[in-house]
C-alpha atoms as a PDB file:
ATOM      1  CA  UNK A   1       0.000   0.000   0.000  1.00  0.00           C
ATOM      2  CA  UNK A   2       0.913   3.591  -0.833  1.00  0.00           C
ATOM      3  CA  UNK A   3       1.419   5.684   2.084  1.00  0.00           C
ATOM      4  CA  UNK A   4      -1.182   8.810   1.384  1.00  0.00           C
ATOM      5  CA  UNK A   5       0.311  12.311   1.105  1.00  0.00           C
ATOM      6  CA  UNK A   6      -2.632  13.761   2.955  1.00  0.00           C
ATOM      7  CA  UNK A   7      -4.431  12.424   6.235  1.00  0.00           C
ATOM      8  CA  UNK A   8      -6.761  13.486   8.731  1.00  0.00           C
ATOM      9  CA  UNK A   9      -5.262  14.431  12.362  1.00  0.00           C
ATOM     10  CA  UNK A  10      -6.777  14.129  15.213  1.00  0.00           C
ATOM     11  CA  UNK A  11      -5.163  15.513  19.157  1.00  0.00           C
ATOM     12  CA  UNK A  12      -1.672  15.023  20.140  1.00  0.00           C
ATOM     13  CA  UNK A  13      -0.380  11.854  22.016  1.00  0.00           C
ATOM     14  CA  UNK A  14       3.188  12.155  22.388  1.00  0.00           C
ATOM     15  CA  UNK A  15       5.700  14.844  21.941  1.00  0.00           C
ATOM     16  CA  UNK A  16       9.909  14.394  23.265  1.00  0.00           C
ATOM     17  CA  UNK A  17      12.903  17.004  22.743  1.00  0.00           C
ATOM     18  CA  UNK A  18      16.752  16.383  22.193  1.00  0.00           C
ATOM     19  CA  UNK A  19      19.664  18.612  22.766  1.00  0.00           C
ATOM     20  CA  UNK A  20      21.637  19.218  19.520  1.00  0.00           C
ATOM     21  CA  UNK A  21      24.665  18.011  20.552  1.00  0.00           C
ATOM     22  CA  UNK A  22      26.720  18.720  17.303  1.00  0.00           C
ATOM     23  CA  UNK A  23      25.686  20.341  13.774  1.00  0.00           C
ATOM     24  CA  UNK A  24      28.311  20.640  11.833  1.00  0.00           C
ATOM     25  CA  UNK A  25      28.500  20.006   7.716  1.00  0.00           C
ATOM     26  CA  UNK A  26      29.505  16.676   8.501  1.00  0.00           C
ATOM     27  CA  UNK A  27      27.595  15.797  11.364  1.00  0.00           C
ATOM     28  CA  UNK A  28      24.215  16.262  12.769  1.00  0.00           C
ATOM     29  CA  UNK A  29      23.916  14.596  16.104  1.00  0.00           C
ATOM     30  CA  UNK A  30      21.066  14.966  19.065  1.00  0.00           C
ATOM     31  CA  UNK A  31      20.703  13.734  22.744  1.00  0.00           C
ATOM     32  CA  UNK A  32      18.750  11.129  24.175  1.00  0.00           C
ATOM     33  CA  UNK A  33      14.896  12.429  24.190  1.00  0.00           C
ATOM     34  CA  UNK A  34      13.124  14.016  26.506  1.00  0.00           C
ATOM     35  CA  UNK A  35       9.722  13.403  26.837  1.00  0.00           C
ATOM     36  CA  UNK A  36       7.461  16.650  27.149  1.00  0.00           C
ATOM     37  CA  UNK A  37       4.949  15.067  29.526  1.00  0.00           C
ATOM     38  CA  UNK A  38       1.083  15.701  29.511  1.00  0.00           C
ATOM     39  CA  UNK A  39       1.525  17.146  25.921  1.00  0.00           C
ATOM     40  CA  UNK A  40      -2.057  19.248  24.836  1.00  0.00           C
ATOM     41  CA  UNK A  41      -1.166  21.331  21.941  1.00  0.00           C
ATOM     42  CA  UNK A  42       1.601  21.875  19.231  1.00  0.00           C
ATOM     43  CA  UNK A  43       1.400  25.157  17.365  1.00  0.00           C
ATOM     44  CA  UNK A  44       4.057  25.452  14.029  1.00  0.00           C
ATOM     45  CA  UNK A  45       3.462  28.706  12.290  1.00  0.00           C
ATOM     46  CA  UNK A  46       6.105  29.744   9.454  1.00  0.00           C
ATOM     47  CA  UNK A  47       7.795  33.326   8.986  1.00  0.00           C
ATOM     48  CA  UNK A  48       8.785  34.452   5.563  1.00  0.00           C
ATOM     49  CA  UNK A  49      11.041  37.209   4.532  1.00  0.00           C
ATOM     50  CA  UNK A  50       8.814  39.517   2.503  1.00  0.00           C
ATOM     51  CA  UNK A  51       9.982  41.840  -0.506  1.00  0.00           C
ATOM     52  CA  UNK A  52       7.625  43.535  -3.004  1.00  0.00           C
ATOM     53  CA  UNK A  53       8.681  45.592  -6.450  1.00  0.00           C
ATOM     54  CA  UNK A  54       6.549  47.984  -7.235  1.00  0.00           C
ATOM     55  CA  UNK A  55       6.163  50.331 -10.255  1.00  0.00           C
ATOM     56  CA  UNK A  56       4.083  52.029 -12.532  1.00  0.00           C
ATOM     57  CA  UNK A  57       1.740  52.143  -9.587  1.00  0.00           C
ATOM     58  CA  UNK A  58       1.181  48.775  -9.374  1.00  0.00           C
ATOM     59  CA  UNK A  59       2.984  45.485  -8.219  1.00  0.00           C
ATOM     60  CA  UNK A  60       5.327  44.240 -10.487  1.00  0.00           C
ATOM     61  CA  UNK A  61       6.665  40.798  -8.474  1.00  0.00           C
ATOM     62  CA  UNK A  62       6.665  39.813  -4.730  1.00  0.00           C
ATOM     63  CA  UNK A  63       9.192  37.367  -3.255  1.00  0.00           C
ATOM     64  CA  UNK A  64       9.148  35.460  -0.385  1.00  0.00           C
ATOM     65  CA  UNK A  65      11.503  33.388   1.188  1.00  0.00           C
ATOM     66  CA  UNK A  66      11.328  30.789   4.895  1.00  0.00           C
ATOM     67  CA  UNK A  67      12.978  32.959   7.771  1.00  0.00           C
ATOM     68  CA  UNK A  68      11.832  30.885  10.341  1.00  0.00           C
ATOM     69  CA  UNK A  69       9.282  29.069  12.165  1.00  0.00           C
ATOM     70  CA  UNK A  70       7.416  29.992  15.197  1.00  0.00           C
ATOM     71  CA  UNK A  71       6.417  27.132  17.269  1.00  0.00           C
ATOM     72  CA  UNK A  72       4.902  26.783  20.764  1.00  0.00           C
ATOM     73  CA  UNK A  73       3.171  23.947  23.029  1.00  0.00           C
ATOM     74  CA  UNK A  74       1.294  23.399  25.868  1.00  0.00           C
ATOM     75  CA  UNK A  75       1.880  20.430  28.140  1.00  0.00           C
ATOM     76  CA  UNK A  76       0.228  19.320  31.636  1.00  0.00           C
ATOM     77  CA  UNK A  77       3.369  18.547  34.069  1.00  0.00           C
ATOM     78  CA  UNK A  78       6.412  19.531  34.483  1.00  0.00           C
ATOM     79  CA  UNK A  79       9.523  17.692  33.554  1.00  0.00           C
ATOM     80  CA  UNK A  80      12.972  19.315  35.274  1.00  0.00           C
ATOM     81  CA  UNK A  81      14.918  17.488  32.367  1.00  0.00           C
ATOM     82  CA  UNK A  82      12.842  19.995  29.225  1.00  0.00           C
ATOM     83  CA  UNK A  83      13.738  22.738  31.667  1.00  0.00           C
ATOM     84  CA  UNK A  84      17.484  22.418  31.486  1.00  0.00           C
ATOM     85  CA  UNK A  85      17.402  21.370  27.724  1.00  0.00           C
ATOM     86  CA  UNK A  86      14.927  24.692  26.613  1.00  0.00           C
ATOM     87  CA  UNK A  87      16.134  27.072  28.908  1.00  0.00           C
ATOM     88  CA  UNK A  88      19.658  25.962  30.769  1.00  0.00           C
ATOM     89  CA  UNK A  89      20.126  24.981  33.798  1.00  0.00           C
ATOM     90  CA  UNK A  90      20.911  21.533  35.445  1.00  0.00           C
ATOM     91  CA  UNK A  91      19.368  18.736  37.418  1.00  0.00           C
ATOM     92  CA  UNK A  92      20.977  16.759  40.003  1.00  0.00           C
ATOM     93  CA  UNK A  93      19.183  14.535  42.918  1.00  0.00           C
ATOM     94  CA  UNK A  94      19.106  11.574  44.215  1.00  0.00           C
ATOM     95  CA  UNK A  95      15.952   8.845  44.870  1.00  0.00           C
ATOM     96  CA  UNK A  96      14.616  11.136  47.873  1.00  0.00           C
ATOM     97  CA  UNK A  97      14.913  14.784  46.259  1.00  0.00           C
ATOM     98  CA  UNK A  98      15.770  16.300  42.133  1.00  0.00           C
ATOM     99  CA  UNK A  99      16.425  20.224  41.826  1.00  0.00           C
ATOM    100  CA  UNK A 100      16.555  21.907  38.631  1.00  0.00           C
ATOM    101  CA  UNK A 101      19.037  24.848  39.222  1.00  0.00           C
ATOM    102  CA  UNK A 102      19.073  27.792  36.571  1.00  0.00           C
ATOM    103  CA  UNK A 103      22.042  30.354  37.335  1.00  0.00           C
ATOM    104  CA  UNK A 104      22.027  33.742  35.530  1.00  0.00           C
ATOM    105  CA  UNK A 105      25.094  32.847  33.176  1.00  0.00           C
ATOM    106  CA  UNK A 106      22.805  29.261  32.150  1.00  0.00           C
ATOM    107  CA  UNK A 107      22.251  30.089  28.084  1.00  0.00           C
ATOM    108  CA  UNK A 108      19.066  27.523  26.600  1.00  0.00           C
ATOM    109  CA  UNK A 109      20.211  24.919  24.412  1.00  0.00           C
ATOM    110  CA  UNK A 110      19.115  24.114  20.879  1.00  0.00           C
ATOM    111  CA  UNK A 111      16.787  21.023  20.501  1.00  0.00           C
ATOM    112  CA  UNK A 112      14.745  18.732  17.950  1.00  0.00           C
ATOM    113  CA  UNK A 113      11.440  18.996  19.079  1.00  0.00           C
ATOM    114  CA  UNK A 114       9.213  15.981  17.495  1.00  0.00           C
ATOM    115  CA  UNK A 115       5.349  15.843  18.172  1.00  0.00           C
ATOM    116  CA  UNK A 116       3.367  12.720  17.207  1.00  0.00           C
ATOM    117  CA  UNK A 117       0.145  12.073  16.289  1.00  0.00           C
ATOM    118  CA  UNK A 118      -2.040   8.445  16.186  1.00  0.00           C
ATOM    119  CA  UNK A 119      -5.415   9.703  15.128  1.00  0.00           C
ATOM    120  CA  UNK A 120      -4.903   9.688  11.329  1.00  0.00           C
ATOM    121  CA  UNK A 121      -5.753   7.550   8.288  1.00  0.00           C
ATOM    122  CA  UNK A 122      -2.518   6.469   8.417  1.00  0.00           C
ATOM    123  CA  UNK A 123      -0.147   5.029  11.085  1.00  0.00           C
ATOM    124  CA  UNK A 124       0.899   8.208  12.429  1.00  0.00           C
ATOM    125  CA  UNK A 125       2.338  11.672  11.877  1.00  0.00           C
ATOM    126  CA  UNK A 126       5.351  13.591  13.416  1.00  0.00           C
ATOM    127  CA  UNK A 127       6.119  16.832  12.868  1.00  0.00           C
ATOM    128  CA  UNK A 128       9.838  17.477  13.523  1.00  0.00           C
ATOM    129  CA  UNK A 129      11.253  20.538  13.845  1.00  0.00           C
ATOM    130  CA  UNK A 130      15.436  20.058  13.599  1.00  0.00           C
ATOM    131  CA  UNK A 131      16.681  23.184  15.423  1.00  0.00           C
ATOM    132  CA  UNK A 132      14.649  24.978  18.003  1.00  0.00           C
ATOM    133  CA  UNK A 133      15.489  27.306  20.416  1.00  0.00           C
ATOM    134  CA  UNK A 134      13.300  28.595  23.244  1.00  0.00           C
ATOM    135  CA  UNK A 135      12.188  31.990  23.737  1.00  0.00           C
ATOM    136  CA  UNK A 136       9.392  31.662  26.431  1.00  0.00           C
ATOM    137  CA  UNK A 137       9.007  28.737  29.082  1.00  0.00           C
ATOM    138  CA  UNK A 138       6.110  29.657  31.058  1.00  0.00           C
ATOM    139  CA  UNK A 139       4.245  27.362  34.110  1.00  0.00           C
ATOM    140  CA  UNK A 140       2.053  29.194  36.848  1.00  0.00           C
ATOM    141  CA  UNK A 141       1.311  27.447  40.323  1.00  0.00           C
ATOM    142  CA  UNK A 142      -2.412  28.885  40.825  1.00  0.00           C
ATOM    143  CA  UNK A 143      -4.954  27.857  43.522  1.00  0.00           C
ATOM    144  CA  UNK A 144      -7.590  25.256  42.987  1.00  0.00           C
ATOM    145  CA  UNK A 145      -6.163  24.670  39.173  1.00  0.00           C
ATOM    146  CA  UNK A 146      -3.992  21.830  37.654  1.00  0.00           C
ATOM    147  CA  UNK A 147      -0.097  23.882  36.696  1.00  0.00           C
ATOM    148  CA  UNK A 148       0.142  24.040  32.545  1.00  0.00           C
ATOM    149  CA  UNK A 149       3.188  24.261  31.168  1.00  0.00           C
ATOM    150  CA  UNK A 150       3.857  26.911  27.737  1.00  0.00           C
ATOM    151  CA  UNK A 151       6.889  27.118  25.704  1.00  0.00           C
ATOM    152  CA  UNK A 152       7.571  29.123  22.552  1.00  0.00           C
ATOM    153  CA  UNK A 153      10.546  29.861  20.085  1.00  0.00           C
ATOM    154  CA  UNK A 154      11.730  29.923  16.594  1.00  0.00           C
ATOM    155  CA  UNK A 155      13.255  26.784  14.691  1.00  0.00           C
ATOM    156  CA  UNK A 156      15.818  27.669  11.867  1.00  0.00           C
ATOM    157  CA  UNK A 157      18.196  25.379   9.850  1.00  0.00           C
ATOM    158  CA  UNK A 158      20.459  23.252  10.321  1.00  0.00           C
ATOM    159  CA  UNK A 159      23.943  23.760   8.852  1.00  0.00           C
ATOM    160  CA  UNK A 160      24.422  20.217   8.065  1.00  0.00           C
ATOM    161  CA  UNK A 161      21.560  19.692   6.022  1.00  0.00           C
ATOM    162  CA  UNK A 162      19.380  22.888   6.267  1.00  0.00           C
ATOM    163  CA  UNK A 163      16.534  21.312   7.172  1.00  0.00           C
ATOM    164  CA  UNK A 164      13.692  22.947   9.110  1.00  0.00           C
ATOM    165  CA  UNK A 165      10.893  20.822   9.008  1.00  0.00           C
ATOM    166  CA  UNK A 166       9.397  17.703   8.377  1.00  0.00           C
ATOM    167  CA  UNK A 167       6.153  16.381   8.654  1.00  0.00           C
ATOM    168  CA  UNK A 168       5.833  12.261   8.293  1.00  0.00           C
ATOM    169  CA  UNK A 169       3.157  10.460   7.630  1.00  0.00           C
ATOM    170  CA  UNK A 170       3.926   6.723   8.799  1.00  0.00           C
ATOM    171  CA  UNK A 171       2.001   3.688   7.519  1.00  0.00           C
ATOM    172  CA  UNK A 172       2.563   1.889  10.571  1.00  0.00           C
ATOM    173  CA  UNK A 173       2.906   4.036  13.776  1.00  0.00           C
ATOM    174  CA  UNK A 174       6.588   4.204  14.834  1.00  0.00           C
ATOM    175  CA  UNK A 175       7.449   5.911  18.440  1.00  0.00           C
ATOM    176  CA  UNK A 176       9.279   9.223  18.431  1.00  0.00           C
ATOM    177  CA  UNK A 177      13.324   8.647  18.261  1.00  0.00           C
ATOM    178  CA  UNK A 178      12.460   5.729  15.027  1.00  0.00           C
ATOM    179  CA  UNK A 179      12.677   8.843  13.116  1.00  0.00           C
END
């Protein structure tokens, strides 16, 4: 069977990050995932650099061109080891007690972020984004209410293989990290 180019989607069931470890134009290597726990919702919204020519009072030709992508989730707990990868920091602890330290010289790291989906007509679908970098990791403790967890930040190219985005359709579903 042909695997379709176009599927329904339906919710989010899994969604992990890795630290880049090394991109290079040789090599392109990530850390062992990180699952973003209690995932909800995975927003990817492109940016394009914009030029118009205009003349003779009118528009002659446009051009547009990928800048970057915008990208943001929601997820319902809060994992110490997504702390340290989006926004520095460390963990350390032992079986009675884990602290996530962030220290104001800590810098965020950059980070595959892959979100999966099993609702389709398909297997599954990830949408991978290669080189993300946080801009906003939000969680508020409030009274009566369960904590959610928001992120946010651009994903740009890698310089080993430029690559942004993908988004997979699977005929079988595969687990994030098969990719």
């Amino acid at each position: 069977m042909t695997v379709p180019t176009e599927t329904k989607v339906l919710g989010i069931n899994d969604a992990k990050i890795f630290e880049l470890l090394t991109d290079t134009s040789e090599t392109l290597t990530y850390g062992t995932p990180v699952d973003v726990p209690g995932i909800r919702r995975l927003r990817v919204s492109p940016n394009f650099i914009e030029k118009e020519l205009r003349g003779d009072e009118a528009v002659l030709d446009t051009y547009s061109k990928l800048d970057s992508i915008e990208w943001s989730f929601e997820n319902a707990k809060i994992s110490l080891d997504a702390l340290a990868i989006m926004i520095g920091g460390e963990v350390t602890g032992d079986t009675g007690r884990q602290t996530y330290t962030l220290k104001s010289d800590d810098v965020p790291a950059y980070f595959k972020l892959v979100g999966k989906a099993d609702y389709t007509d398909a297997g599954d679908i990830h949408v991978v984004l290669y080189k993300c970098k946080a801009t906003s990791v939000e969680y508020e403790l409030q009274g009566e209410e369960y904590a959610m967890v928001t992120a946010s930040g651009k994903a740009i190219g890698t310089v080993n293989n430029k690559k942004v985005k993908d988004v997979v359709i699977n005929e079988t579903a595969t687990e994030i990290g098969s990719d």
